[in-house]
N, C-alpha and C. Protein backbone atom coordinates (compact mmCIF):
# COMPACT_ATOMS: atom_id res chain seq x y z
N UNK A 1 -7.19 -10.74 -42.35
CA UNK A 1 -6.36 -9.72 -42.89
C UNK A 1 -5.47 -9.21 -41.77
N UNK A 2 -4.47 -8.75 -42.21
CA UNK A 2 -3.60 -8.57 -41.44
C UNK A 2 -3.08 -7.05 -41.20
N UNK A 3 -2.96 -6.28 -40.17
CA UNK A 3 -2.40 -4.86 -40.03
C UNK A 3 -0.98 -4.63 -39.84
N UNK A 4 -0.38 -4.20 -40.35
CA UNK A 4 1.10 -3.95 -39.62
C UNK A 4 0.75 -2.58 -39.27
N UNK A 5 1.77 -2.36 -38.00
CA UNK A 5 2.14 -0.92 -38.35
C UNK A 5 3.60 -0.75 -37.54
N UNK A 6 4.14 -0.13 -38.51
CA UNK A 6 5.47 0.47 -38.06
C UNK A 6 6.15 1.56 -37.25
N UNK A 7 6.48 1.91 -36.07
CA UNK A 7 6.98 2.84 -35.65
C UNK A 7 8.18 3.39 -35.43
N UNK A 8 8.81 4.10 -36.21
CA UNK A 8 10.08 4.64 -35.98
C UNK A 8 10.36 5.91 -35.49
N UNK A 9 10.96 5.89 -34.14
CA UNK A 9 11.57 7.08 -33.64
C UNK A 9 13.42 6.80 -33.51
N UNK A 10 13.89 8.32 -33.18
CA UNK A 10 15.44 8.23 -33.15
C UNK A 10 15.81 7.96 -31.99
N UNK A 11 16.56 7.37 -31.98
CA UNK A 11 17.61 6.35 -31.15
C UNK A 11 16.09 5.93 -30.34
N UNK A 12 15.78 5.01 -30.55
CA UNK A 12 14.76 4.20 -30.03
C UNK A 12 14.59 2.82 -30.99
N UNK A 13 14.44 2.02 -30.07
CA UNK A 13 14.05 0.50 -31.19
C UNK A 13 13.22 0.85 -32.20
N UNK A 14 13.02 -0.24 -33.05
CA UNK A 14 11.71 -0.10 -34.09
C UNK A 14 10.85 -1.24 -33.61
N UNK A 15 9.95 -0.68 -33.04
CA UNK A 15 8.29 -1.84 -33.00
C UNK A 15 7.57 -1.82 -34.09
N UNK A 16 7.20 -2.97 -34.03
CA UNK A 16 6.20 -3.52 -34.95
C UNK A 16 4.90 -4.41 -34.44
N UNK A 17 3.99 -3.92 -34.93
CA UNK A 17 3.17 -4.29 -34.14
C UNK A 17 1.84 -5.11 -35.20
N UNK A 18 1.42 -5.82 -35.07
CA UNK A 18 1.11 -6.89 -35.78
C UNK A 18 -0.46 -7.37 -35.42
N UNK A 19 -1.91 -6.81 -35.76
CA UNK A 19 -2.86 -7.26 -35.10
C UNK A 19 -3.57 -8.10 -36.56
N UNK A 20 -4.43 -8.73 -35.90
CA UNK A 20 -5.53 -9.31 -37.00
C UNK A 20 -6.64 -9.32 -36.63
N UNK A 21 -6.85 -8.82 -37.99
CA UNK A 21 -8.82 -7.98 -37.31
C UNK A 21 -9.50 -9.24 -38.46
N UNK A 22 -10.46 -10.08 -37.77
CA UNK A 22 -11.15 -10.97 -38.62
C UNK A 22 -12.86 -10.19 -39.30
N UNK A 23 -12.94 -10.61 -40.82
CA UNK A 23 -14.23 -10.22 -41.01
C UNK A 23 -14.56 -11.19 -41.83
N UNK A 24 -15.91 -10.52 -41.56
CA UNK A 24 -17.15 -12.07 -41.54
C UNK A 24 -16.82 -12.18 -43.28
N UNK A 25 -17.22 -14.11 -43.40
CA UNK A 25 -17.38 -13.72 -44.68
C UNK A 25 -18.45 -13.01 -45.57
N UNK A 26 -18.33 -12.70 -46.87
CA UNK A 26 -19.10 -11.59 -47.44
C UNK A 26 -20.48 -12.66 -47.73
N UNK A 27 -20.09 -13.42 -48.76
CA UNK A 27 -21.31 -14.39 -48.69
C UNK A 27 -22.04 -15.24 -47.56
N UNK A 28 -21.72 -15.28 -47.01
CA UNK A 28 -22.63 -15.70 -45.47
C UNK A 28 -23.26 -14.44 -44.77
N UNK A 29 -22.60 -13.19 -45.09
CA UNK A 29 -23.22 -11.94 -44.70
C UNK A 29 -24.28 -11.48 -45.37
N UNK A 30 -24.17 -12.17 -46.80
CA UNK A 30 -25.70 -11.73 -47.66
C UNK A 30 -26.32 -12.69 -47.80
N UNK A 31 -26.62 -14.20 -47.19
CA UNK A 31 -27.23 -15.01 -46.90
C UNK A 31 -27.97 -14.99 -45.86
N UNK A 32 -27.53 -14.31 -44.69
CA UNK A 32 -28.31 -14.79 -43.46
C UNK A 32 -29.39 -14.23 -43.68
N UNK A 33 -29.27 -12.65 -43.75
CA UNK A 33 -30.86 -12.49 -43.89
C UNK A 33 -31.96 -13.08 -44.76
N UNK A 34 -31.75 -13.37 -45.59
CA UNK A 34 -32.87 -14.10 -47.08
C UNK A 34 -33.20 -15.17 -45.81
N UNK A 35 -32.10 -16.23 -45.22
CA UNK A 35 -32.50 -17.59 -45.10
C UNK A 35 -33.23 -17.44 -43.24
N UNK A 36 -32.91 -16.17 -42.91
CA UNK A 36 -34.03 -15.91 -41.50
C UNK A 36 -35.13 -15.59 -42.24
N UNK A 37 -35.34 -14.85 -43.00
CA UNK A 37 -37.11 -14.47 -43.24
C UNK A 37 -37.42 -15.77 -44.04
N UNK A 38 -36.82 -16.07 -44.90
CA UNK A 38 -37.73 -17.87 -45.47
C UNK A 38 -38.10 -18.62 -44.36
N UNK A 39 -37.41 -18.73 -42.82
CA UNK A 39 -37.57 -19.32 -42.05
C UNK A 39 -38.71 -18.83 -41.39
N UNK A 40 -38.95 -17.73 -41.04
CA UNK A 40 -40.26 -16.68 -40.75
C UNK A 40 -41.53 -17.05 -41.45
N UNK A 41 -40.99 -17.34 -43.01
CA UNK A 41 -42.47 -17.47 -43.44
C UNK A 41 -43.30 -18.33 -43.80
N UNK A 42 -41.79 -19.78 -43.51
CA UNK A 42 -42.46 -21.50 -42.61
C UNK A 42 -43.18 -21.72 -42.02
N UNK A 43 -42.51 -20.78 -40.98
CA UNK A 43 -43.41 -20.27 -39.40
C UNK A 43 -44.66 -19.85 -39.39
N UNK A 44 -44.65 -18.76 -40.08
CA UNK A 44 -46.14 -17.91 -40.34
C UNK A 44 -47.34 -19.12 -41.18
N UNK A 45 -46.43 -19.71 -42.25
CA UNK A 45 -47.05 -20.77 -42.89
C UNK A 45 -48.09 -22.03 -42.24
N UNK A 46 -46.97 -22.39 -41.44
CA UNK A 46 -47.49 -23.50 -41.07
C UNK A 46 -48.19 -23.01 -39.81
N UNK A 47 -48.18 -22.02 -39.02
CA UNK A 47 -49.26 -21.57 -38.26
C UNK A 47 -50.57 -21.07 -38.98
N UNK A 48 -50.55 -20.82 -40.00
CA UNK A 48 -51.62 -20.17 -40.95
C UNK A 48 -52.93 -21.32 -40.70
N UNK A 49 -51.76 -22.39 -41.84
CA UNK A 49 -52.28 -23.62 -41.92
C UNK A 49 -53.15 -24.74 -41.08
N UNK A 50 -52.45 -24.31 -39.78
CA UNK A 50 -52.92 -24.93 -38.96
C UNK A 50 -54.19 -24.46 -38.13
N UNK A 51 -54.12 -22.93 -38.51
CA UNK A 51 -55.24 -21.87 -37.89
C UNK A 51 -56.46 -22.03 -39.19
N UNK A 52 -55.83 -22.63 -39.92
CA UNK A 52 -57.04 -22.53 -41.17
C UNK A 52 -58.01 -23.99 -41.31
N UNK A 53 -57.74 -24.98 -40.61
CA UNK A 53 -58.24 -26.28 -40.75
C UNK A 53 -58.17 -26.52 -39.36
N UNK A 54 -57.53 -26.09 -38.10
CA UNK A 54 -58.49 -26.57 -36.58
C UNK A 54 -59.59 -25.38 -36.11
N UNK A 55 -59.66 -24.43 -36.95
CA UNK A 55 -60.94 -22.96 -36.64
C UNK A 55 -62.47 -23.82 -36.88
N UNK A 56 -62.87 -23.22 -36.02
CA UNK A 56 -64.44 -24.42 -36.12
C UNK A 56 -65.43 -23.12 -35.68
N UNK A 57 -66.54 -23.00 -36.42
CA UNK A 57 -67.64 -21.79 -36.09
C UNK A 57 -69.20 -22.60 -36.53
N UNK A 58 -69.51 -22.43 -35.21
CA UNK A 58 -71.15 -23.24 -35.46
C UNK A 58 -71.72 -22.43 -34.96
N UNK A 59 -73.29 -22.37 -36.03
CA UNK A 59 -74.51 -21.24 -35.42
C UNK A 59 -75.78 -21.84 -35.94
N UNK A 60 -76.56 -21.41 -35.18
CA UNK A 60 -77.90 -22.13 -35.16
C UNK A 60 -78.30 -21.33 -36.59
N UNK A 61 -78.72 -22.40 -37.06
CA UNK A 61 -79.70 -21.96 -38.47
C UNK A 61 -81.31 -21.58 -38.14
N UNK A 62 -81.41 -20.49 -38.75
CA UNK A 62 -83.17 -20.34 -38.34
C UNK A 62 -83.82 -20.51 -39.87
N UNK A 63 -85.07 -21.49 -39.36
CA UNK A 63 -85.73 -22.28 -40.21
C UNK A 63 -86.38 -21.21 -41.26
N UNK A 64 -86.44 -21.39 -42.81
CA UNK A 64 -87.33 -20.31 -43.38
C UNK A 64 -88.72 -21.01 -43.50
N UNK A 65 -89.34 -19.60 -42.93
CA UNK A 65 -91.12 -19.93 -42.91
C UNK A 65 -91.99 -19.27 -44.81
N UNK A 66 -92.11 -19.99 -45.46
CA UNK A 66 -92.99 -18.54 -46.25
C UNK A 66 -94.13 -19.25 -45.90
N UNK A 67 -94.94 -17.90 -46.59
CA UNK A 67 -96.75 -18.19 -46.08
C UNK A 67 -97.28 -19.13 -47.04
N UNK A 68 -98.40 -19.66 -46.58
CA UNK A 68 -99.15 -20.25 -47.53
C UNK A 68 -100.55 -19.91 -47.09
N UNK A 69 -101.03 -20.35 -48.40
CA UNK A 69 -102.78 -19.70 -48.28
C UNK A 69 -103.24 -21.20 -49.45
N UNK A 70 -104.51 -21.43 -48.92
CA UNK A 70 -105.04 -22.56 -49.31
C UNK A 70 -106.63 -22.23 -49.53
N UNK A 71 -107.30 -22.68 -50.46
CA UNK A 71 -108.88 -22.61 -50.44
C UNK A 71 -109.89 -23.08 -50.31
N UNK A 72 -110.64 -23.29 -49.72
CA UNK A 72 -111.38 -24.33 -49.69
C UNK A 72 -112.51 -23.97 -50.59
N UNK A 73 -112.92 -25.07 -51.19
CA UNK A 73 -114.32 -24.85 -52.17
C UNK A 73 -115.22 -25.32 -51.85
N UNK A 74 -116.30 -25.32 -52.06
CA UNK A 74 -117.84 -25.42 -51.27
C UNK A 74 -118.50 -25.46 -52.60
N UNK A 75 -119.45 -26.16 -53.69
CA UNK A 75 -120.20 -26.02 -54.47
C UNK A 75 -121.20 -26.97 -54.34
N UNK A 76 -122.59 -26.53 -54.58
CA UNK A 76 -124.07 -27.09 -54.17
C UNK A 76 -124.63 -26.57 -55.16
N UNK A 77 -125.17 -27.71 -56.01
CA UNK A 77 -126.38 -27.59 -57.27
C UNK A 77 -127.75 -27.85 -56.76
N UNK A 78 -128.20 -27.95 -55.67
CA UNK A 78 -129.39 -27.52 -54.96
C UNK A 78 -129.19 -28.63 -54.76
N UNK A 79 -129.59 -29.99 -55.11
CA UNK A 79 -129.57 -31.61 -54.86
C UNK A 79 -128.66 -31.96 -53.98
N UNK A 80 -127.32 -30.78 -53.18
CA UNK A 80 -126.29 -31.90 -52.94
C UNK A 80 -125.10 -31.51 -52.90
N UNK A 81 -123.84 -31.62 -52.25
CA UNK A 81 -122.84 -31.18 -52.57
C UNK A 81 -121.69 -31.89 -53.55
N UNK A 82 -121.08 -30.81 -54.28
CA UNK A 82 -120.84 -31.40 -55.69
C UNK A 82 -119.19 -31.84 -55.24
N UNK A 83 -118.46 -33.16 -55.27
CA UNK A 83 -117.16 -33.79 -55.14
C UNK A 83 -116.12 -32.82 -55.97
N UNK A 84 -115.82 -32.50 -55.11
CA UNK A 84 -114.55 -31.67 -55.14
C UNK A 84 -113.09 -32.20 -54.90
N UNK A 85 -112.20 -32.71 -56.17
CA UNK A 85 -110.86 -33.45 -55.61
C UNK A 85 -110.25 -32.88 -56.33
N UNK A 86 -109.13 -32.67 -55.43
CA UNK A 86 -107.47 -31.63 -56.02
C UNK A 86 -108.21 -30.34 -56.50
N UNK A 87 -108.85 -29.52 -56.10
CA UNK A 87 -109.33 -28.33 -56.37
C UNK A 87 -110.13 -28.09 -57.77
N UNK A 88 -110.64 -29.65 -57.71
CA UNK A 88 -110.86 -29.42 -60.04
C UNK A 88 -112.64 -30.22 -59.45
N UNK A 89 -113.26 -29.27 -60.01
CA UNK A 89 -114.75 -30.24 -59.97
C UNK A 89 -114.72 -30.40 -61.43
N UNK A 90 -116.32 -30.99 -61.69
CA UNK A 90 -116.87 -31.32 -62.95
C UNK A 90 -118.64 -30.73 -62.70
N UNK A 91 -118.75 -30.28 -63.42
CA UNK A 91 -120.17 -29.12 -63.27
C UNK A 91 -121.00 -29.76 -64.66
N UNK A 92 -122.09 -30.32 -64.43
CA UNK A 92 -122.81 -30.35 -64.75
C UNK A 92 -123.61 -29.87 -66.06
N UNK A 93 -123.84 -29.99 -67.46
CA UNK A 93 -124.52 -28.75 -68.26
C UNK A 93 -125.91 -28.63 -67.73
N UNK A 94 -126.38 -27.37 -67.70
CA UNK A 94 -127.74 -26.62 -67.63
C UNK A 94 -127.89 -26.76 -65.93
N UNK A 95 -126.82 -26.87 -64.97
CA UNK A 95 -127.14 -26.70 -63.99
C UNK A 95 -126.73 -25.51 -63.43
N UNK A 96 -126.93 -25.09 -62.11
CA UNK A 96 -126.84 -23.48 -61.65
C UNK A 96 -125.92 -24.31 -60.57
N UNK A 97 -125.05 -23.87 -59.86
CA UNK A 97 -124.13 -23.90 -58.71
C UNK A 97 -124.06 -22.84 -57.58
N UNK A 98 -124.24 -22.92 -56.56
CA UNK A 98 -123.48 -22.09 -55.36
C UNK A 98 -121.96 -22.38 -55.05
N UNK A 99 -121.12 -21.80 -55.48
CA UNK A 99 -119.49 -21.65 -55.11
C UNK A 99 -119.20 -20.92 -53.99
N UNK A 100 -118.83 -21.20 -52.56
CA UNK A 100 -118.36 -20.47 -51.75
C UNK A 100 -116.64 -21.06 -51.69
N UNK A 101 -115.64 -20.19 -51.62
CA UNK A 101 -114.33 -19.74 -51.82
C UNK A 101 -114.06 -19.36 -50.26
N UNK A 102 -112.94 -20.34 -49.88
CA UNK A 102 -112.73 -19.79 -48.22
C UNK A 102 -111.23 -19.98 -47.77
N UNK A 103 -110.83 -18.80 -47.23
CA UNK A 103 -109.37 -18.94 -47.52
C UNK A 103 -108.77 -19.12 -46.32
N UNK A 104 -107.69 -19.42 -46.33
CA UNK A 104 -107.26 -19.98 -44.98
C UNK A 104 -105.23 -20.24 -45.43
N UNK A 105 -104.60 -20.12 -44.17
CA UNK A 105 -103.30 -20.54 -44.06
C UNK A 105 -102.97 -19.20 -43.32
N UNK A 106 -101.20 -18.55 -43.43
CA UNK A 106 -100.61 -18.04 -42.73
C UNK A 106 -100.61 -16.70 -43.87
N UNK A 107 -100.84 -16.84 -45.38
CA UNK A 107 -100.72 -15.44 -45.76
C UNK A 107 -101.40 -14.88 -45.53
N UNK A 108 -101.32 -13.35 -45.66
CA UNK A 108 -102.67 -12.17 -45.06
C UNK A 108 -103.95 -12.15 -46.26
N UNK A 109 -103.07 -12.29 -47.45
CA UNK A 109 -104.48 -12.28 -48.67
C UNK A 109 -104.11 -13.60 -49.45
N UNK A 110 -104.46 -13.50 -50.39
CA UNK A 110 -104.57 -13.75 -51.71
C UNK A 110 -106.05 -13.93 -52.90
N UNK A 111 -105.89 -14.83 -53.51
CA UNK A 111 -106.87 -14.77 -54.60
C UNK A 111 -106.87 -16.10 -55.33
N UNK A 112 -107.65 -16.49 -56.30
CA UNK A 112 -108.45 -17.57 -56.34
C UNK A 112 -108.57 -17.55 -57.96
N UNK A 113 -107.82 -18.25 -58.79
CA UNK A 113 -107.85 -18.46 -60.11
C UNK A 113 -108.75 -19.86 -60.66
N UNK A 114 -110.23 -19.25 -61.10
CA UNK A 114 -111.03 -20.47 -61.56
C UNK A 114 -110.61 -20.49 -63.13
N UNK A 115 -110.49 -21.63 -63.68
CA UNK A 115 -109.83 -21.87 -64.81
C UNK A 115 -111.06 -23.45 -65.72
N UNK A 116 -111.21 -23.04 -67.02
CA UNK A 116 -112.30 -24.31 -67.48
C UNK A 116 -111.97 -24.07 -69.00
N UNK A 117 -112.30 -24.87 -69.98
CA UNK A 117 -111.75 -25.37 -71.07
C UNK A 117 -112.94 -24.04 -72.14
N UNK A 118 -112.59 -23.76 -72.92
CA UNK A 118 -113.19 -22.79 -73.79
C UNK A 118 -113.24 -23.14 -75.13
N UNK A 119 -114.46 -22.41 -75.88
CA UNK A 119 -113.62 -22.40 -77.41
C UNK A 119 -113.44 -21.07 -77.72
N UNK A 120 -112.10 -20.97 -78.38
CA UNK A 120 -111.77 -19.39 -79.19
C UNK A 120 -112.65 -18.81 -79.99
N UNK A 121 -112.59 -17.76 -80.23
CA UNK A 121 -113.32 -16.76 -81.62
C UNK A 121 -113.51 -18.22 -82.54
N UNK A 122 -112.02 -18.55 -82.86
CA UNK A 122 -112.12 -18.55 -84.09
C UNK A 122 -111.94 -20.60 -83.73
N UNK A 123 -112.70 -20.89 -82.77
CA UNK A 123 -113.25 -22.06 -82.62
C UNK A 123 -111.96 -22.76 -82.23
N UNK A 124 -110.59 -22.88 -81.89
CA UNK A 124 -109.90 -23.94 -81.01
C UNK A 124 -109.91 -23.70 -79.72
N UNK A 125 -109.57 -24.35 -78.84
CA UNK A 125 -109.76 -25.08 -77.89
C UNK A 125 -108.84 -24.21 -77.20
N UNK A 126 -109.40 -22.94 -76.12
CA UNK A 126 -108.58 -22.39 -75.08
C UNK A 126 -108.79 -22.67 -73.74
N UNK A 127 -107.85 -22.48 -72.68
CA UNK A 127 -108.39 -22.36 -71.35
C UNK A 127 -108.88 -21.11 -70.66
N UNK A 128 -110.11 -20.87 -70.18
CA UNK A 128 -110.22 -19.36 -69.65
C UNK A 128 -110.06 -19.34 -68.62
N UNK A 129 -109.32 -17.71 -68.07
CA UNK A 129 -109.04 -18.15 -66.32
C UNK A 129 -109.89 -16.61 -66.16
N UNK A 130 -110.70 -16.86 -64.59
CA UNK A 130 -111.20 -15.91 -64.33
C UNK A 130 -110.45 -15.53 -62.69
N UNK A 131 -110.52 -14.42 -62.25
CA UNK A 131 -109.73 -13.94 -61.11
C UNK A 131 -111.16 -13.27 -59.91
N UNK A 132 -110.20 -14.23 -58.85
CA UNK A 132 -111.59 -13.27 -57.84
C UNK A 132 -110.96 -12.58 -57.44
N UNK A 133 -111.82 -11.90 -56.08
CA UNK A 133 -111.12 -10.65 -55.40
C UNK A 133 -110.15 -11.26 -54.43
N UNK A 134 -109.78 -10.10 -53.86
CA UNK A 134 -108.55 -10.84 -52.64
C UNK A 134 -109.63 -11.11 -51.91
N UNK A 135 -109.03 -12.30 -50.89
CA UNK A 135 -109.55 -13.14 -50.31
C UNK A 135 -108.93 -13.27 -48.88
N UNK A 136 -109.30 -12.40 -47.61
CA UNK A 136 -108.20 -12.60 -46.80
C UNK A 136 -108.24 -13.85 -46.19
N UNK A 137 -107.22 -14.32 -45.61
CA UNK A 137 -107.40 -15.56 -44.18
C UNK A 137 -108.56 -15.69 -43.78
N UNK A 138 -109.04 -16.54 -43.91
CA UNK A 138 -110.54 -16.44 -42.72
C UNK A 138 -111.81 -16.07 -44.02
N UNK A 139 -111.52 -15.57 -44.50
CA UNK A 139 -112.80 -14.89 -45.25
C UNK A 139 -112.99 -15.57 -46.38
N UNK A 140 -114.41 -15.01 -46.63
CA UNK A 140 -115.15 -15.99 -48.12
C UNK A 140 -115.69 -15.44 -49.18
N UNK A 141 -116.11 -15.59 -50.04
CA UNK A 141 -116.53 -15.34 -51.08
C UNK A 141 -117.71 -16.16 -51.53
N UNK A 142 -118.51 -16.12 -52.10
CA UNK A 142 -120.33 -16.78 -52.75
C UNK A 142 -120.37 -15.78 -54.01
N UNK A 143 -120.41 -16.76 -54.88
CA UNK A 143 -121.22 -16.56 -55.97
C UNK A 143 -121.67 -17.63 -56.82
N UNK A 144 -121.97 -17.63 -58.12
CA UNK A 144 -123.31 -18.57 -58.86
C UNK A 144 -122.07 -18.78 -59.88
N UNK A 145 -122.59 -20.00 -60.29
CA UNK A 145 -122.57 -20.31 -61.76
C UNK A 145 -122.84 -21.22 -62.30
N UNK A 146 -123.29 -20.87 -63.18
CA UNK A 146 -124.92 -21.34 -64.45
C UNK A 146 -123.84 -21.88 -65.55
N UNK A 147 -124.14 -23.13 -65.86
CA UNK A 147 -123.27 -23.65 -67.14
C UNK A 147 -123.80 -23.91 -68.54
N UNK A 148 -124.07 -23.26 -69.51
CA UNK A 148 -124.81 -23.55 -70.74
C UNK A 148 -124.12 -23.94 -71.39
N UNK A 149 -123.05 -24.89 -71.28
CA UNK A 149 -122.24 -25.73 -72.52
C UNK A 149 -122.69 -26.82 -72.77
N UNK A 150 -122.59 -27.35 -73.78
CA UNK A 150 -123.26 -28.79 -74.30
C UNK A 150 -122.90 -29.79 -73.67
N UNK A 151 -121.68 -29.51 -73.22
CA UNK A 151 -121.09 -31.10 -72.49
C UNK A 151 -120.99 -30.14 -70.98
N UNK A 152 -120.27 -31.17 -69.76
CA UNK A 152 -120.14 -31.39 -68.81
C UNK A 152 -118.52 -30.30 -68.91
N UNK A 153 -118.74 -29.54 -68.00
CA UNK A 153 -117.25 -28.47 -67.56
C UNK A 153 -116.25 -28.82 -66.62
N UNK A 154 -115.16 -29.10 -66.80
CA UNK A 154 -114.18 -29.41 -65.56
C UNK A 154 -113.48 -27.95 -64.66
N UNK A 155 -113.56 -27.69 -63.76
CA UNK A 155 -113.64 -26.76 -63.76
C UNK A 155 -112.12 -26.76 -62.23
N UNK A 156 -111.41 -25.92 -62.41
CA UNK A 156 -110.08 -26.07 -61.39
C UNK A 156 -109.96 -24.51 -60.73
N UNK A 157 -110.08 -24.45 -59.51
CA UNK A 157 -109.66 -23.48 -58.55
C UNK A 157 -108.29 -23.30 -58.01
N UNK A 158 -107.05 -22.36 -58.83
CA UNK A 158 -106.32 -22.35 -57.72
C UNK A 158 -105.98 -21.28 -56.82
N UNK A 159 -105.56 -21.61 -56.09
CA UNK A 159 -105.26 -20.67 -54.95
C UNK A 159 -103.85 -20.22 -54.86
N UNK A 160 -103.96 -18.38 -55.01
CA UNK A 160 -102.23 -18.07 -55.35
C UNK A 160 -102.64 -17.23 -53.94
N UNK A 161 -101.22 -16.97 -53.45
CA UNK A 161 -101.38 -15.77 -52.01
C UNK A 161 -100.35 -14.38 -52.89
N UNK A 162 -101.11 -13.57 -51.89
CA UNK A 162 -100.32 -12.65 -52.75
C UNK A 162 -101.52 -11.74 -52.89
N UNK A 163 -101.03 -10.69 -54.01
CA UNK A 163 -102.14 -9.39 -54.35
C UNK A 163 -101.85 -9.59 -56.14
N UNK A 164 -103.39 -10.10 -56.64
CA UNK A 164 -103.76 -10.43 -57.60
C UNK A 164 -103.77 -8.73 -58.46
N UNK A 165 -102.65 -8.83 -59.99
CA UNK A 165 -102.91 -8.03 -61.00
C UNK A 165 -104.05 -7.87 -61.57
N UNK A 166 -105.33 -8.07 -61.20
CA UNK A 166 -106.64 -8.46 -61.67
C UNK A 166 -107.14 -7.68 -60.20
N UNK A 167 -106.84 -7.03 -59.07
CA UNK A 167 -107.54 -6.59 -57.72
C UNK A 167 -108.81 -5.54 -58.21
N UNK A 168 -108.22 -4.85 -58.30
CA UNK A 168 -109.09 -3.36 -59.07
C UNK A 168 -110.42 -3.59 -60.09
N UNK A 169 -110.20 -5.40 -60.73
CA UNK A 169 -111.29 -5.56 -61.69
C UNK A 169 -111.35 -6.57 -61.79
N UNK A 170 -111.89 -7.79 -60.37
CA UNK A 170 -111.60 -8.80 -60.58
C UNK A 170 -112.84 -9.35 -61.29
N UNK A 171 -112.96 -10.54 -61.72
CA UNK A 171 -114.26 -11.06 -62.66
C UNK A 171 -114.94 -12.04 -61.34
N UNK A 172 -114.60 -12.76 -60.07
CA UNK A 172 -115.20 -13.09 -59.66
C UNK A 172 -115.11 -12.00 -58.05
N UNK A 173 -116.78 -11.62 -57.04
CA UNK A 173 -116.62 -11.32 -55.90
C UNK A 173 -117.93 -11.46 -55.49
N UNK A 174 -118.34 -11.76 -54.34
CA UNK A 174 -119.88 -12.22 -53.54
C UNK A 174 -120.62 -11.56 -54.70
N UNK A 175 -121.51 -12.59 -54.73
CA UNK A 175 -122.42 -12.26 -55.14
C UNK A 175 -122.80 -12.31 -56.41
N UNK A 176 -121.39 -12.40 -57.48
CA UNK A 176 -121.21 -12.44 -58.90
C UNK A 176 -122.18 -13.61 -59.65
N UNK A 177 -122.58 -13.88 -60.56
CA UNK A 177 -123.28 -15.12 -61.38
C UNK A 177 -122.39 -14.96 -62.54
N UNK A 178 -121.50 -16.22 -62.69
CA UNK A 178 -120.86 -16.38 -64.15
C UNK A 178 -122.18 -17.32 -64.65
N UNK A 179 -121.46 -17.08 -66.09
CA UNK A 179 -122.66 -17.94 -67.09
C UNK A 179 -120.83 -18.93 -68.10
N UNK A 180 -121.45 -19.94 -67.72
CA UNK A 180 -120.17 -20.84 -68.53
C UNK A 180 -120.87 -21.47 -69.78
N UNK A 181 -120.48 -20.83 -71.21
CA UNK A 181 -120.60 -21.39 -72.24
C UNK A 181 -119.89 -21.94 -73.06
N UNK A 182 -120.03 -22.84 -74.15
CA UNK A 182 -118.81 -23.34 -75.05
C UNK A 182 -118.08 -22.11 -76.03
């Protein structure tokens, strides 16, 4: 664009004076900024990117321990000690037993679910489970049991760790005599 400007005084020449003032164009003036920050956020981008897939974080894993508690069973019909496999004997009818219960592993208690085939009231075929007392690490339990069923009893011990819902009133603890009938 172009300026004139004219000056007239009396008895004096007339100057004219003639400058050109350049300005930017308008559309390249409202472009630059948009196309610097898109360029910014290439930048930021592809540093992101690159901070997101060469970052590497390694830490030792610590192993989980839980407890276990295990039982050992012990049963003697006076003659002998009675074969005990996978925690399940087979008992004898009309014989009497010594059961000693001995607990052992890393939990502090638990308890001892003896379990054997029943008949209901109303004559089908249940399983009954009886609950001993807690049983700590290390420690044992003795008691009897007398089988008056017609046939031969299979009879399975397991061993849970933990604090038995049955503590306060358990059905088996030293000294107890179950009587196992059909």
């Amino acid at each position: 664009m172009k300026i004139k400007t004219t000056v007239q005084e009396a008895d004096k020449p007339v100057t004219v004076q003639t400058t050109e003032k350049k300005q930017p164009d308008r559309l390249t003036a409202m472009l630059l900024p948009s196309i610097l920050g898109i360029l910014l956020c290439m930048v930021c981008l592809c540093q992101m990117t690159w901070a997101w897939f060469s970052a590497t974080q390694t830490s030792e894993t610590a192993p989980i321990k839980s407890a276990n508690y295990q039982i050992t069973v012990t049963a003697d019909d006076g003659t002998g000690a009675v074969s005990i496999v996978d925690q399940t004997a087979t008992l004898t009818s009309g014989a009497t037993y010594t059961v000693t219960l001995t607990a052992s592993g890393t939990a502090s208690t638990g308890f001892c679910i003896l379990s054997y085939p029943a008949s209901g009231e109303d004559g089908t075929a249940v399983t009954r489970h009886l609950y001993s007392a807690q049983i700590a690490s290390g420690d044992s339990v003795s008691f009897t049991i007398r089988v008056e069923a017609t046939a031969d009893v299979t009879v399975t011990f397991s061993p849970q760790w933990g604090t038995s819902s049955h503590k306060d009133n358990p059905d088996i603890s030293s000294g107890t005599a179950l009587t196992i009938t059909d």
